[in-house]
Protein backbone atom coordinates (compact mmCIF):
# COMPACT_ATOMS: atom_id res chain seq x y z
CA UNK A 1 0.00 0.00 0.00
CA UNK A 2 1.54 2.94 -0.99
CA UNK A 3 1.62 6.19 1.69
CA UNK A 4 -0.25 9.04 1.28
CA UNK A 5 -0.09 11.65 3.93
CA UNK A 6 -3.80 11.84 4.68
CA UNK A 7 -3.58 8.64 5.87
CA UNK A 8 -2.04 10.19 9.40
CA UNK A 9 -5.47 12.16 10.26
CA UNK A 10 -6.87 9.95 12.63
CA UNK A 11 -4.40 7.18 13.44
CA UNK A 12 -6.04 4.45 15.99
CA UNK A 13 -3.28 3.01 18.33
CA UNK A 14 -4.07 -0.11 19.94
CA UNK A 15 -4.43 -0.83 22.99
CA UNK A 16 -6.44 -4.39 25.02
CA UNK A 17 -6.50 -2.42 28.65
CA UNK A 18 -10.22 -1.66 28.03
CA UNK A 19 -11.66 -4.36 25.63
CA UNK A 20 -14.28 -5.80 28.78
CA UNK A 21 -15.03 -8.35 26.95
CA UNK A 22 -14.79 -7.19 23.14
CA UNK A 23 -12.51 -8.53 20.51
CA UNK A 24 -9.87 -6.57 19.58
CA UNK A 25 -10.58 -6.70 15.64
CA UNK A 26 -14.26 -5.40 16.77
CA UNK A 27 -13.39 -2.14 18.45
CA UNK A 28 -10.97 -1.52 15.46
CA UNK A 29 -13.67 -1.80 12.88
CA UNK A 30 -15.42 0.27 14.80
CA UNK A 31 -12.46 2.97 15.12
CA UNK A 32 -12.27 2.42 11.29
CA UNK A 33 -16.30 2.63 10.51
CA UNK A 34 -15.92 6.37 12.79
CA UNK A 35 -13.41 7.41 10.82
CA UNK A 36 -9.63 6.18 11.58
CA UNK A 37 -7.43 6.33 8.51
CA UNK A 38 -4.55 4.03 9.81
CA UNK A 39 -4.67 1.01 12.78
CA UNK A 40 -1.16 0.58 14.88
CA UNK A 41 -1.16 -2.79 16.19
CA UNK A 42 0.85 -2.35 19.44
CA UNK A 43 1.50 -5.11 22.06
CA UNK A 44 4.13 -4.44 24.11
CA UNK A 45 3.60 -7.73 26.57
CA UNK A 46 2.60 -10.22 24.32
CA UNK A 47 4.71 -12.85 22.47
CA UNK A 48 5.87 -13.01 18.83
CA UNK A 49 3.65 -16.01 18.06
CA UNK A 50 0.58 -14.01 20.26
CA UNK A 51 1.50 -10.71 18.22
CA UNK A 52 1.22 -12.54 14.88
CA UNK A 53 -2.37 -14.08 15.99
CA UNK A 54 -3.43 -10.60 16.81
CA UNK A 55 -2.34 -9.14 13.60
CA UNK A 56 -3.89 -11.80 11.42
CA UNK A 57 -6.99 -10.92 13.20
CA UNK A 58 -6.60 -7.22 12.62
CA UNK A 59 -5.27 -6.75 9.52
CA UNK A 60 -8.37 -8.19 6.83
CA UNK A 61 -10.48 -5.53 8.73
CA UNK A 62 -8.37 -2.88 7.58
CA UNK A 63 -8.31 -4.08 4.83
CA UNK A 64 -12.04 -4.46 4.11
CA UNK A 65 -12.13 -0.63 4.49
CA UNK A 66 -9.07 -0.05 2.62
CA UNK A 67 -7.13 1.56 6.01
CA UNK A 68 -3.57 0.63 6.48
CA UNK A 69 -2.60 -1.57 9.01
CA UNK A 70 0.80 -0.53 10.62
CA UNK A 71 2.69 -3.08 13.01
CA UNK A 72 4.69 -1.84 16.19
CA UNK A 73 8.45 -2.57 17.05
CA UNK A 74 9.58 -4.60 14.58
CA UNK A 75 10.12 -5.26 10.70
CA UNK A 76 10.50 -8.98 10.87
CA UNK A 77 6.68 -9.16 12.65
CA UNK A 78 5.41 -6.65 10.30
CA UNK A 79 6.91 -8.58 7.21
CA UNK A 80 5.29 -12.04 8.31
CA UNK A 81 1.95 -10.68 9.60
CA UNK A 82 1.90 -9.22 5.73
CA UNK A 83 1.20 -5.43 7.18
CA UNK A 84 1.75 -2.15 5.10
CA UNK A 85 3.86 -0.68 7.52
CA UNK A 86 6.58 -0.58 10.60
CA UNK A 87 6.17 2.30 13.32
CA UNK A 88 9.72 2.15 15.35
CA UNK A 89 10.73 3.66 18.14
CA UNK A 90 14.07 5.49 18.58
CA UNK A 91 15.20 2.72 20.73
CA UNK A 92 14.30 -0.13 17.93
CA UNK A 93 15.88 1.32 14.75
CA UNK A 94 18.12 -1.53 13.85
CA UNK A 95 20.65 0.95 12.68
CA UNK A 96 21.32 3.32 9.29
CA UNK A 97 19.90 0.74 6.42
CA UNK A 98 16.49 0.68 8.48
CA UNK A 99 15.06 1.79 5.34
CA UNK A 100 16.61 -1.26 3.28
CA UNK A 101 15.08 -3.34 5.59
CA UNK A 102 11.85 -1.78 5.26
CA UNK A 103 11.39 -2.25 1.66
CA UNK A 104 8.45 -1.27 0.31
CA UNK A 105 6.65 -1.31 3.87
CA UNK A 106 5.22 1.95 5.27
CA UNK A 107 8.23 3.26 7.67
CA UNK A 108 6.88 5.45 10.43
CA UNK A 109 9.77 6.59 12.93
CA UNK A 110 9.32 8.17 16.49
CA UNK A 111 11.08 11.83 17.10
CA UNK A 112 10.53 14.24 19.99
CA UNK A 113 13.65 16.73 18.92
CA UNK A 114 14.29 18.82 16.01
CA UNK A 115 17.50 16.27 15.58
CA UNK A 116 15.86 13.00 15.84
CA UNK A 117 13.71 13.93 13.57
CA UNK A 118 15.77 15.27 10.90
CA UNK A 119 18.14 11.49 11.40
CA UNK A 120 14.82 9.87 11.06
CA UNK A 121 14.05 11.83 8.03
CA UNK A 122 17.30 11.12 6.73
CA UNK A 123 17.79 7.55 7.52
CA UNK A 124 13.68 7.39 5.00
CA UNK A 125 11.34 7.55 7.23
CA UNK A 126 7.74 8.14 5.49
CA UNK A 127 6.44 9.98 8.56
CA UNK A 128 7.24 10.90 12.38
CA UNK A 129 5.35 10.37 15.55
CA UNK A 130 6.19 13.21 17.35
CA UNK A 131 5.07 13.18 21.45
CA UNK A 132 4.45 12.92 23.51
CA UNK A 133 2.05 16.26 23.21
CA UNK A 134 -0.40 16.29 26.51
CA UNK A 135 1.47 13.36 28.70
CA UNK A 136 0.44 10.09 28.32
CA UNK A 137 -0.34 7.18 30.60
CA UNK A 138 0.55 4.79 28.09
CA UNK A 139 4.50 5.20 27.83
CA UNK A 140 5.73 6.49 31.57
CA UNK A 141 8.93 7.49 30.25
CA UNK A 142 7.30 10.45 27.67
CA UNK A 143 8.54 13.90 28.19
CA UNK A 144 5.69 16.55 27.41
CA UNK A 145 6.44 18.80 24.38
CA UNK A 146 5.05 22.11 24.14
CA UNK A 147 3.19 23.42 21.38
CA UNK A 148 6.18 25.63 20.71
CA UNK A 149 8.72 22.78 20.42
CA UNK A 150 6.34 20.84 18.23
CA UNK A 151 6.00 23.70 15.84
CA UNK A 152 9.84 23.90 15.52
CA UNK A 153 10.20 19.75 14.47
CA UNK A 154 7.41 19.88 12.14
CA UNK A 155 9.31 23.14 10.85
CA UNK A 156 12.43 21.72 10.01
CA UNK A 157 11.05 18.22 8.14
CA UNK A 158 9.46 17.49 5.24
CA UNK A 159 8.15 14.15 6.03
CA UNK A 160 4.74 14.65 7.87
CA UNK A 161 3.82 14.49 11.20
CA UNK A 162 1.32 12.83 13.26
CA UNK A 163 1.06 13.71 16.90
CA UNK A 164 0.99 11.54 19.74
CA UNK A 165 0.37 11.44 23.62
CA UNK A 166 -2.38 12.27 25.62
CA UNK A 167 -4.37 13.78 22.53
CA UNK A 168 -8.19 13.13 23.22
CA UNK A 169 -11.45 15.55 22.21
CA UNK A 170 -11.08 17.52 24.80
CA UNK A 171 -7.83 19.02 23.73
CA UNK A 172 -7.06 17.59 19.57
CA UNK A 173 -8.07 21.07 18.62
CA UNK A 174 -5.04 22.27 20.18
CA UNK A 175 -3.04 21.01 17.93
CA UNK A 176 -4.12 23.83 15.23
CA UNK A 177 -1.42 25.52 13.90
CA UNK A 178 1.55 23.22 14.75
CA UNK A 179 1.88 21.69 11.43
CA UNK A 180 0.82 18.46 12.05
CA UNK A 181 -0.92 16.55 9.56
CA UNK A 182 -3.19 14.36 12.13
CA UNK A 183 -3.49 12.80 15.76
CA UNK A 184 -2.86 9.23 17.03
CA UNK A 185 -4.84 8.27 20.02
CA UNK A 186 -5.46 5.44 21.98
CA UNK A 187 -7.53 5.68 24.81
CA UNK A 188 -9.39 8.27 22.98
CA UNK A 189 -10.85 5.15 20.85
CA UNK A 190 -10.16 2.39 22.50
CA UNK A 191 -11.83 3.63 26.37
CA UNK A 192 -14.70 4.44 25.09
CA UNK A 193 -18.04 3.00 25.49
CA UNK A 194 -18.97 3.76 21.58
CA UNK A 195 -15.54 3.83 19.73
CA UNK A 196 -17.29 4.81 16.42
CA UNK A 197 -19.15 7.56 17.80
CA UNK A 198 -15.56 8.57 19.59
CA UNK A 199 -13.51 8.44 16.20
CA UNK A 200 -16.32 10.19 14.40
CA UNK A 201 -15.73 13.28 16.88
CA UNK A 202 -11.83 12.60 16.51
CA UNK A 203 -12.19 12.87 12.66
CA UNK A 204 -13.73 15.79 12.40
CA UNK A 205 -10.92 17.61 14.76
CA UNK A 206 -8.27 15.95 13.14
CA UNK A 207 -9.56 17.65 9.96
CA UNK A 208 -9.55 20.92 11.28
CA UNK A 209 -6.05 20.76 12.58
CA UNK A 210 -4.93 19.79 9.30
């Protein structure tokens, strides 16, 4: 699947903490029927063989709707769950021929500096996630970055930019103005009693801070 930067404006993140009792591949057809333009599988305490099952599950629904389905961590997963893309984090770049080992997959690389992001730009990335924006309860490690700092990394890229951390309704329109090109969320969707009806509200944001 080739990239197209509209495919950033509302990017679902998964996340199992608040499935009670749904499937997994349910509440992301449900992100996707609302309105999420790309689906991050992200398991961070599961197995390879578990991560795999999950994927299989995940990606025909994307699929069906024509959304991308983007893998978390690691190329080798992402190349035998058959996924359009690889998000890695600064910590998992395998090292300067991470786009080589990409091939043709989607390559989405984390940045939360004007430098990281211009090495991840250089070394092919197709976009950055850039965060953490608002804090996040998801990665404990995050440092906040302020609307200021954002504006400067989305300033000295080409590649776009999706933002991540903490985003949710309440606060996606403040975003506006930092050159992003969309917001990736996770409990936003996935927390929510009616994820559809919560991605259709993300979607139109996200449009607006386009």
């Amino acid at each position: 699947m080739k990239f197209q930067r509209e495919m950033l404006t509302l990017y679902a993140v998964t996340d199992r903490t608040w499935l009670n009792g749904r499937t997994l591949a349910e509440v992301v057809e449900q992100a996707i029927r609302g309105g999420a333009t790309m689906v991050q599988l992200r398991e961070k305490d599961k197995t390879p063989d578990e991560i795999l099952a999950s994927a299989r599950e995940i990606l025909p629904v994307c699929h069906k709707y024509g959304v991308p389905f983007i893998m978390n961590d690691s190329i080798e997963l992402a190349r035998a769950a058959g996924a359009d893309g690889v998000h890695l984090g600064q910590s998992d770049v395998p090292g300067d021929n991470v786009r080589a080992l990409a091939g043709d997959l989607i390559l989405g690389l984390s940045a939360n500096t004007v430098e990281s992001a211009q090495r991840a730009q250089a070394l092919g990335a197709d976009y950055l996630g850039v965060g953490a924006v608002f804090g996040t309860t998801t990665k404990h490690d995050a440092r906040h970055l302020s609307p200021e700092k954002l504006r400067e990394i989305t300033g000295a890229v080409q590649i776009p930019v999706v933002a991540i951390g903490g985003i949710g309704a309440g606060n996606i329109l403040e975003l506006a103005g930092c050159g992003v090109q969309g917001a990736a969320v996770v409990s936003a969707i996935f927390a929510q009693t009616d994820p559809e009806q919560a991605a259709r509200d993300l979607r139109a944001k996200a449009e607006q801070i386009r």
